[in-house]
PDB file of N, CA and C in Angstrom:
ATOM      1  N   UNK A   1       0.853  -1.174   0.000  1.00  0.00           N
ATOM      2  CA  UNK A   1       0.000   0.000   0.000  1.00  0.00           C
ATOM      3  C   UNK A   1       0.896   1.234   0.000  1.00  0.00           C
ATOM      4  N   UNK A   2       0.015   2.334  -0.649  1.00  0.00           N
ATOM      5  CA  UNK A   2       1.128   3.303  -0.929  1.00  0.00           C
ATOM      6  C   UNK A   2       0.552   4.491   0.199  1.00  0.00           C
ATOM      7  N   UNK A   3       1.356   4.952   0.921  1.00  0.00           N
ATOM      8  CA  UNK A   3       1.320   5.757   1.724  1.00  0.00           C
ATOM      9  C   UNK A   3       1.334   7.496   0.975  1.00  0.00           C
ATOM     10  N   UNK A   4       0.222   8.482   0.812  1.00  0.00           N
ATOM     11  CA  UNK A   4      -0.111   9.788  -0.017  1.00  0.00           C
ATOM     12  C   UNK A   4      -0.476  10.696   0.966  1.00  0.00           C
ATOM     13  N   UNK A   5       0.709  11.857   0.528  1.00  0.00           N
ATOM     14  CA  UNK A   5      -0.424  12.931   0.963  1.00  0.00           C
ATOM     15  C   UNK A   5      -1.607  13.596   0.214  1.00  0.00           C
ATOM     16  N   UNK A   6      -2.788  14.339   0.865  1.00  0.00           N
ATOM     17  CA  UNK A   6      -3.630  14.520  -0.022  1.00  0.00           C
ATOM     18  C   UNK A   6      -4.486  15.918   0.987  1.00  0.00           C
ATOM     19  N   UNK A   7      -4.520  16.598  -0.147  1.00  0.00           N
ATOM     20  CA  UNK A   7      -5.273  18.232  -0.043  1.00  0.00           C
ATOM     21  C   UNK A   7      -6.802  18.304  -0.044  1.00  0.00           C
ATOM     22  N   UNK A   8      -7.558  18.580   1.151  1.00  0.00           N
ATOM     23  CA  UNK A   8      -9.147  18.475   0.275  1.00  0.00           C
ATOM     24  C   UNK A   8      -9.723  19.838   1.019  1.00  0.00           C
ATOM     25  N   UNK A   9     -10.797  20.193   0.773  1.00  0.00           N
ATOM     26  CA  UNK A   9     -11.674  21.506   1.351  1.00  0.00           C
ATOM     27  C   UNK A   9     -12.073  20.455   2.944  1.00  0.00           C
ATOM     28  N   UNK A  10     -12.347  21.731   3.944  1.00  0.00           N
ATOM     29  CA  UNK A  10     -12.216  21.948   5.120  1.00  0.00           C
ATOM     30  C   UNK A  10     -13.462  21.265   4.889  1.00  0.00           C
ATOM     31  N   UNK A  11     -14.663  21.337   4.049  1.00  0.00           N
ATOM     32  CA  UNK A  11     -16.054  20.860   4.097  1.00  0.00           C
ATOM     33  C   UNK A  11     -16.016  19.332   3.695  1.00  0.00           C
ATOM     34  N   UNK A  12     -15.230  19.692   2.837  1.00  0.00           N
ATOM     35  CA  UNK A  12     -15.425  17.428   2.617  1.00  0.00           C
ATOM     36  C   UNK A  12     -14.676  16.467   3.694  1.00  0.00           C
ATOM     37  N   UNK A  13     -12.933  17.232   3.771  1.00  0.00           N
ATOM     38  CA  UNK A  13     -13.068  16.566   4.946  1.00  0.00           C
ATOM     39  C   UNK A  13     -14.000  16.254   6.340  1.00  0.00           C
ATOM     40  N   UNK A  14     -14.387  17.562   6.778  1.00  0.00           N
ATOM     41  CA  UNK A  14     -15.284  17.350   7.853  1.00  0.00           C
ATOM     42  C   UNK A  14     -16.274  16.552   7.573  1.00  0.00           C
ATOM     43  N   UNK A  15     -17.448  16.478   6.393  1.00  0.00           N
ATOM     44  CA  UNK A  15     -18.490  15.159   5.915  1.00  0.00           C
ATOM     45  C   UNK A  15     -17.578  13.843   6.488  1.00  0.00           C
ATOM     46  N   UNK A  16     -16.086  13.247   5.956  1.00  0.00           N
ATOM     47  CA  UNK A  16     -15.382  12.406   6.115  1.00  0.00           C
ATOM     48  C   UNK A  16     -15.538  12.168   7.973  1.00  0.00           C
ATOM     49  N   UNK A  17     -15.048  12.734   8.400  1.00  0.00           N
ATOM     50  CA  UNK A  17     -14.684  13.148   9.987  1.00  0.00           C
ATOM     51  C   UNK A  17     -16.003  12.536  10.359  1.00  0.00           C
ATOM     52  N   UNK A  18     -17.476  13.357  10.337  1.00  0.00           N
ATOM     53  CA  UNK A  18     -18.681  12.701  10.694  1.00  0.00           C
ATOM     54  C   UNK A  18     -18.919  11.713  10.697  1.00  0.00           C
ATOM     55  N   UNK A  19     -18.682  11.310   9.433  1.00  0.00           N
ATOM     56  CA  UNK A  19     -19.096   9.353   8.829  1.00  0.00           C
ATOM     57  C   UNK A  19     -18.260   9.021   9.868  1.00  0.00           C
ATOM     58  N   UNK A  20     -16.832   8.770   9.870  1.00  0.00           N
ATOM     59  CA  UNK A  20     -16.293   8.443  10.266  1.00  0.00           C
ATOM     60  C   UNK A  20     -16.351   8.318  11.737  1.00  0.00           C
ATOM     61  N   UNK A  21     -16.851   9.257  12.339  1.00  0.00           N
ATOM     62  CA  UNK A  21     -17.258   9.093  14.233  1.00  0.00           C
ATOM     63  C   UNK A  21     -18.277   7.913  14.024  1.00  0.00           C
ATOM     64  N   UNK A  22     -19.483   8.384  13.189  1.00  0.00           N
ATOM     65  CA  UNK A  22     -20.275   7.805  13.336  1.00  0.00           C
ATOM     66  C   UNK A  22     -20.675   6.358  12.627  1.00  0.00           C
ATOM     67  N   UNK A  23     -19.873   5.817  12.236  1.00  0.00           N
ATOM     68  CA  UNK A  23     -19.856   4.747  11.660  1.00  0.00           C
ATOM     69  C   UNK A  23     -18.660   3.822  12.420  1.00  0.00           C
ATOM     70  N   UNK A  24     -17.677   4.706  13.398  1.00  0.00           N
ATOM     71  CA  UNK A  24     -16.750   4.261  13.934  1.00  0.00           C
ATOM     72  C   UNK A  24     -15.026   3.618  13.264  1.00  0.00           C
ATOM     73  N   UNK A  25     -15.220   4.477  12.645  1.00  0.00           N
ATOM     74  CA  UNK A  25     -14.234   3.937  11.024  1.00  0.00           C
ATOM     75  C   UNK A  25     -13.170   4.862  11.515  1.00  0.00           C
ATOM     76  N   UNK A  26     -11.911   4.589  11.145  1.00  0.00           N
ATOM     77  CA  UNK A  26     -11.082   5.708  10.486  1.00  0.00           C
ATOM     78  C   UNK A  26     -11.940   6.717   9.533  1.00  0.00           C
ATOM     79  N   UNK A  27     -10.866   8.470   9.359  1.00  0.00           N
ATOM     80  CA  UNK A  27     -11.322   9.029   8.205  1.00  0.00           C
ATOM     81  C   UNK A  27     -10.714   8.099   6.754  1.00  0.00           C
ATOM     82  N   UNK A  28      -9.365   7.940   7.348  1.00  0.00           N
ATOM     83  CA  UNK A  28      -8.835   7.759   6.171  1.00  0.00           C
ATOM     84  C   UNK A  28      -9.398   6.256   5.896  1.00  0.00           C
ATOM     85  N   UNK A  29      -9.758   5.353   6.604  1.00  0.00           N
ATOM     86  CA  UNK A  29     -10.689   4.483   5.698  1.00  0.00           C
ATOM     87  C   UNK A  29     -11.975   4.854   4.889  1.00  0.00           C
ATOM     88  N   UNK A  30     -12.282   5.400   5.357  1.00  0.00           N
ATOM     89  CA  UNK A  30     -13.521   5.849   4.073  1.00  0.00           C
ATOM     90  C   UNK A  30     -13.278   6.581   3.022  1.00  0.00           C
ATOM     91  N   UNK A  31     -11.693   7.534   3.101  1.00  0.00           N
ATOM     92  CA  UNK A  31     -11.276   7.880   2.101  1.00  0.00           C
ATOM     93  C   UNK A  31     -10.564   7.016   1.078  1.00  0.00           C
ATOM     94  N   UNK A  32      -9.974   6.143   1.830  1.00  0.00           N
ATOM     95  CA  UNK A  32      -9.615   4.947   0.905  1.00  0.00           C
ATOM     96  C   UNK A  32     -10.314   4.356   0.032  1.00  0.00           C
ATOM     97  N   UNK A  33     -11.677   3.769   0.743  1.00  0.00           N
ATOM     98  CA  UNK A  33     -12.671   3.177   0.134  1.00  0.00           C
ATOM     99  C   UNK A  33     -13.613   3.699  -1.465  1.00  0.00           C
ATOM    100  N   UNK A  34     -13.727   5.772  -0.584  1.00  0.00           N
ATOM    101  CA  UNK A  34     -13.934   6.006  -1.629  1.00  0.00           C
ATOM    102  C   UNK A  34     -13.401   6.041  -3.050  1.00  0.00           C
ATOM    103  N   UNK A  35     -11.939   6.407  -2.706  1.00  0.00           N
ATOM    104  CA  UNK A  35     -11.076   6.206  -4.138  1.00  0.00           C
ATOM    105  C   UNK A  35     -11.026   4.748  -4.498  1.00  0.00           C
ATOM    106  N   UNK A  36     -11.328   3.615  -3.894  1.00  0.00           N
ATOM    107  CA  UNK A  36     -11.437   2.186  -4.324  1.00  0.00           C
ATOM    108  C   UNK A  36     -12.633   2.801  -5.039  1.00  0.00           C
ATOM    109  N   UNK A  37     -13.626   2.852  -4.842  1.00  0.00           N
ATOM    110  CA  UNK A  37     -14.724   3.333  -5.741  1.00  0.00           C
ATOM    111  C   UNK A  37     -14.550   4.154  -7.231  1.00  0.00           C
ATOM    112  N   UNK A  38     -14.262   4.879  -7.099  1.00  0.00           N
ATOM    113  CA  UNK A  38     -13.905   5.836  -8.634  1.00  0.00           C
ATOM    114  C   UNK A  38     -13.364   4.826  -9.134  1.00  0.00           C
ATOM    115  N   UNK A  39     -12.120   4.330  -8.666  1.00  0.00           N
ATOM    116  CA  UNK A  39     -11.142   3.819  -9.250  1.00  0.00           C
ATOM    117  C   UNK A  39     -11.588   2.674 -10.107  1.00  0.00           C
ATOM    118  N   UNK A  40     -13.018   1.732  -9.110  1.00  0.00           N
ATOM    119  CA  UNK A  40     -13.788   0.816 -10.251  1.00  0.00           C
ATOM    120  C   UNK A  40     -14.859   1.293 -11.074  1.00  0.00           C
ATOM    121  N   UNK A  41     -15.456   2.405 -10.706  1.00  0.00           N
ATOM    122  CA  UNK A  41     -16.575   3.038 -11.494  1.00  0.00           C
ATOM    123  C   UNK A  41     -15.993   3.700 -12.805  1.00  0.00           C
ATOM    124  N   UNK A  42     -14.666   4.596 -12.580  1.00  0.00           N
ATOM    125  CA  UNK A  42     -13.865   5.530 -13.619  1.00  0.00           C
ATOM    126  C   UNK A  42     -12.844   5.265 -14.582  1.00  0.00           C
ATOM    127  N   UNK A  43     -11.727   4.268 -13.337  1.00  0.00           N
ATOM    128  CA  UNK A  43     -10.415   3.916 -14.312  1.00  0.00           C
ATOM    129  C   UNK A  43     -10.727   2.820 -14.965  1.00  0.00           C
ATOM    130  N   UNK A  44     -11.026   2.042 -13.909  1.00  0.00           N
ATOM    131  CA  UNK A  44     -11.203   0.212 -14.153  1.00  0.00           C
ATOM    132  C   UNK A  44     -11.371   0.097 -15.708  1.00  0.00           C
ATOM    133  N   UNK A  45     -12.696   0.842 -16.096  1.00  0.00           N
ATOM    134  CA  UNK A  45     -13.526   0.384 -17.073  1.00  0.00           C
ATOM    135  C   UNK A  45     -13.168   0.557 -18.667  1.00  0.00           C
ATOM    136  N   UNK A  46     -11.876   1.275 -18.138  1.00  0.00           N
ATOM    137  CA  UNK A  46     -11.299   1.591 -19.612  1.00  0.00           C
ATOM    138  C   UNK A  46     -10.939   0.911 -20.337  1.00  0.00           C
ATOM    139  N   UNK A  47     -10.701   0.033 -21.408  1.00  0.00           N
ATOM    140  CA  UNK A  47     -10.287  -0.936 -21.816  1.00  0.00           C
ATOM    141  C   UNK A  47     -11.022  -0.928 -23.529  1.00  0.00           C
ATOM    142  N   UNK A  48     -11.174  -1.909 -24.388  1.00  0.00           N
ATOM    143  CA  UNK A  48     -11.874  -2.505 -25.148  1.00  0.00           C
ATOM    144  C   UNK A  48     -13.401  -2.702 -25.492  1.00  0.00           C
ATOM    145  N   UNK A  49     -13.722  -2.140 -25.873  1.00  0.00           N
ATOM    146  CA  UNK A  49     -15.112  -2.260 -26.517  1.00  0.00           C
ATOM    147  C   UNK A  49     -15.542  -3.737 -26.409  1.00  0.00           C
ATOM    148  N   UNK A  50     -15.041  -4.410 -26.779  1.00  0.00           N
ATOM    149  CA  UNK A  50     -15.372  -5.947 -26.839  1.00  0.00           C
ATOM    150  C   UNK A  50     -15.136  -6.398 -25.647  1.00  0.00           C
ATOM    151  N   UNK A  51     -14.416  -5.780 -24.701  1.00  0.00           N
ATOM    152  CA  UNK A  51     -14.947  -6.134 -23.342  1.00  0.00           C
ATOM    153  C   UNK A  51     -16.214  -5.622 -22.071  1.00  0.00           C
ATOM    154  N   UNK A  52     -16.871  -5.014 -23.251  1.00  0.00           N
ATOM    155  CA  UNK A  52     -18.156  -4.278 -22.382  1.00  0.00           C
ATOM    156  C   UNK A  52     -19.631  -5.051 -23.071  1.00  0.00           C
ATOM    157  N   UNK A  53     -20.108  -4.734 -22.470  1.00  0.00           N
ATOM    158  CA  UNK A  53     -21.591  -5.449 -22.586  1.00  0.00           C
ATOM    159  C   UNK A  53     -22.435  -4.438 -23.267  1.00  0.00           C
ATOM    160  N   UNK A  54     -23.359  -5.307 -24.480  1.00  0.00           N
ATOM    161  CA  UNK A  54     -23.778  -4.006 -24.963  1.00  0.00           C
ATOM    162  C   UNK A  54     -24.974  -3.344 -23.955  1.00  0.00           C
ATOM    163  N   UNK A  55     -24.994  -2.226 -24.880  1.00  0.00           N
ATOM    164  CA  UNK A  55     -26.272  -1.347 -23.949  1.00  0.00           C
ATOM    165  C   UNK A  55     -27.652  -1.206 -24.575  1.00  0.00           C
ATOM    166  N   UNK A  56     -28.618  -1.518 -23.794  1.00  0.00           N
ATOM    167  CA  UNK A  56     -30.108  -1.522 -24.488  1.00  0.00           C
ATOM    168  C   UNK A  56     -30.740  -0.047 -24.440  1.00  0.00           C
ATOM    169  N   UNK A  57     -30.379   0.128 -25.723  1.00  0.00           N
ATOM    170  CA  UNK A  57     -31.252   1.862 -25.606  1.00  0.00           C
ATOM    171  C   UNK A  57     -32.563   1.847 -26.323  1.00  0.00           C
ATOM    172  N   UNK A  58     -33.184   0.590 -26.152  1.00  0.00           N
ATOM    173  CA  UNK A  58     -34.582   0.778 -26.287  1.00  0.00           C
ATOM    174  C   UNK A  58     -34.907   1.072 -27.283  1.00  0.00           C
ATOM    175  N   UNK A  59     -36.391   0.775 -28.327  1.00  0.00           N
ATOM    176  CA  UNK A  59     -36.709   0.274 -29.382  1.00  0.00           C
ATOM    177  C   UNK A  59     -36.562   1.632 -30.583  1.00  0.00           C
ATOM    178  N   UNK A  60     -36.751   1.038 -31.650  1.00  0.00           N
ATOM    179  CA  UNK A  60     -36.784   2.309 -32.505  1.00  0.00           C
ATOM    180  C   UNK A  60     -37.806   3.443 -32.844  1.00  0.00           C
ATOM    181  N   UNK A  61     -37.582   4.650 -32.707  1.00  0.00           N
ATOM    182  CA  UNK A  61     -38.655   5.378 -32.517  1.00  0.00           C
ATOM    183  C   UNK A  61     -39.563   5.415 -33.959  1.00  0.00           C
ATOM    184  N   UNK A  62     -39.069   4.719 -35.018  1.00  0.00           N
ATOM    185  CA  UNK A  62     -40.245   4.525 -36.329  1.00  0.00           C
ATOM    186  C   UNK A  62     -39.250   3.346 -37.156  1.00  0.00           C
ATOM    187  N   UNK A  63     -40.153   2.377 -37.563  1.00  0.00           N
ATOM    188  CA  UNK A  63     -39.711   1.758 -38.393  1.00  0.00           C
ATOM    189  C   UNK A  63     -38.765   2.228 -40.143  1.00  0.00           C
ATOM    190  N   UNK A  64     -37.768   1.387 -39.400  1.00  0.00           N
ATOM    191  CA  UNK A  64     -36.994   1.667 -40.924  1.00  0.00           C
ATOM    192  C   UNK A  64     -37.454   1.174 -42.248  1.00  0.00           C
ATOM    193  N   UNK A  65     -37.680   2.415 -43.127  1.00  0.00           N
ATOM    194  CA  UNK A  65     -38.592   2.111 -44.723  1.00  0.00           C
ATOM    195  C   UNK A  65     -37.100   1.459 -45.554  1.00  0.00           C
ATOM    196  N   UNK A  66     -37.223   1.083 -46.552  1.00  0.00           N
ATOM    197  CA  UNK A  66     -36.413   0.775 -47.436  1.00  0.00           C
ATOM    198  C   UNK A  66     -35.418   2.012 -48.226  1.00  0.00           C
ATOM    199  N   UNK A  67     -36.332   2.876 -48.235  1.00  0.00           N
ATOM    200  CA  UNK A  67     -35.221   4.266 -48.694  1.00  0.00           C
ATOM    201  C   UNK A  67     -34.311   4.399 -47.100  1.00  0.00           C
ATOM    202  N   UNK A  68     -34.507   4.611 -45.882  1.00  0.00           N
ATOM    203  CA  UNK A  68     -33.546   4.768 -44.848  1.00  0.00           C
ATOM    204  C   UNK A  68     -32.385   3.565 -45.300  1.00  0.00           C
ATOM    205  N   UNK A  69     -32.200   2.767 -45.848  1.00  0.00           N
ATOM    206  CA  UNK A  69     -31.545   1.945 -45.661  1.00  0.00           C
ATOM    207  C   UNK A  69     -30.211   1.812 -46.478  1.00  0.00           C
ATOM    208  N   UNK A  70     -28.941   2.499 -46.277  1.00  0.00           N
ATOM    209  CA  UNK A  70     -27.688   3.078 -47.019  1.00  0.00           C
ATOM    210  C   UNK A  70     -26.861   1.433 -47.193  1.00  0.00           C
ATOM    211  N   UNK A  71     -27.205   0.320 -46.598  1.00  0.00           N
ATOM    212  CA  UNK A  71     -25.973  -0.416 -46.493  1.00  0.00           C
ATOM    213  C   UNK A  71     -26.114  -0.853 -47.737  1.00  0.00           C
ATOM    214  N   UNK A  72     -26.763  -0.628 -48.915  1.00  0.00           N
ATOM    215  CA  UNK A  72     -26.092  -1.241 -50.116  1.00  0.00           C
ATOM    216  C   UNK A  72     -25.151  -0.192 -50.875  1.00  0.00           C
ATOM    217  N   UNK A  73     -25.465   1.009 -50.715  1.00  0.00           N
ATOM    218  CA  UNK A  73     -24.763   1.913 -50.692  1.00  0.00           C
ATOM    219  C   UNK A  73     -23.350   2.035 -50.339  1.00  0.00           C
ATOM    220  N   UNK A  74     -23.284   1.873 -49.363  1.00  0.00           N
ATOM    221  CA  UNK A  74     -22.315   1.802 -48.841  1.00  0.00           C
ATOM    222  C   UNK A  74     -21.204   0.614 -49.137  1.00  0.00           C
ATOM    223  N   UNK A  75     -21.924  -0.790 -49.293  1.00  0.00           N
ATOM    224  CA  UNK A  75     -21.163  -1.404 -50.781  1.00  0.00           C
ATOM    225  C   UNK A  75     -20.457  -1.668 -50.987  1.00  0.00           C
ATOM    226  N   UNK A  76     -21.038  -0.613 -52.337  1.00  0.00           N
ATOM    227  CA  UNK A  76     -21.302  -0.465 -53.240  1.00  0.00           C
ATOM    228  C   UNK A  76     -20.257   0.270 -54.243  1.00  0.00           C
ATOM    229  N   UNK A  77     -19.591   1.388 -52.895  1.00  0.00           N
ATOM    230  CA  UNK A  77     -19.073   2.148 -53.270  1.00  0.00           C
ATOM    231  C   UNK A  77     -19.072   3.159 -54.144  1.00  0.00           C
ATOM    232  N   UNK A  78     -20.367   3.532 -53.843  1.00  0.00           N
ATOM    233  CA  UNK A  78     -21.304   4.666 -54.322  1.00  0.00           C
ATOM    234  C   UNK A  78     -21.198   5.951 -54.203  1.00  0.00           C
TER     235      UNK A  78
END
């Protein structure tokens, strides 16, 4: 583990400080924890397309006619 110093506003630390009485924690464990967090929500996820799952964005808002439809076009080399 890497031992950091680290700068924050007088207000977030103190939120930290609270939890922390009151949950009975270290501050700096919950600060830890939180950067374990980003770190899987933000960095983690960077990677490869083909390693993500696709996403369902839900149906099409009008059926595609035969003129919408470029992929012969495209070809075609048109």
């Amino acid at each position: 583990m890497k031992t950091i110093t680290l700068n924050v506003s007088d207000a977030v630390y103190q939120d930290f400080a609270q939890e922390a009485k009151r949950t009975k924690r270290p501050a700096a464990e919950l600060i830890r924890q939180a950067m374990e967090v980003f770190h899987e929500e933000r960095l983690s996820r960077r990677g490869s397309l083909r390693d993500r799952r696709p996403f369902a964005a839900g149906a099409p808002v009008q059926p595609i006619t035969r003129d919408d439809d470029i992929l012969g076009e495209m070809l075609s080399g048109a």
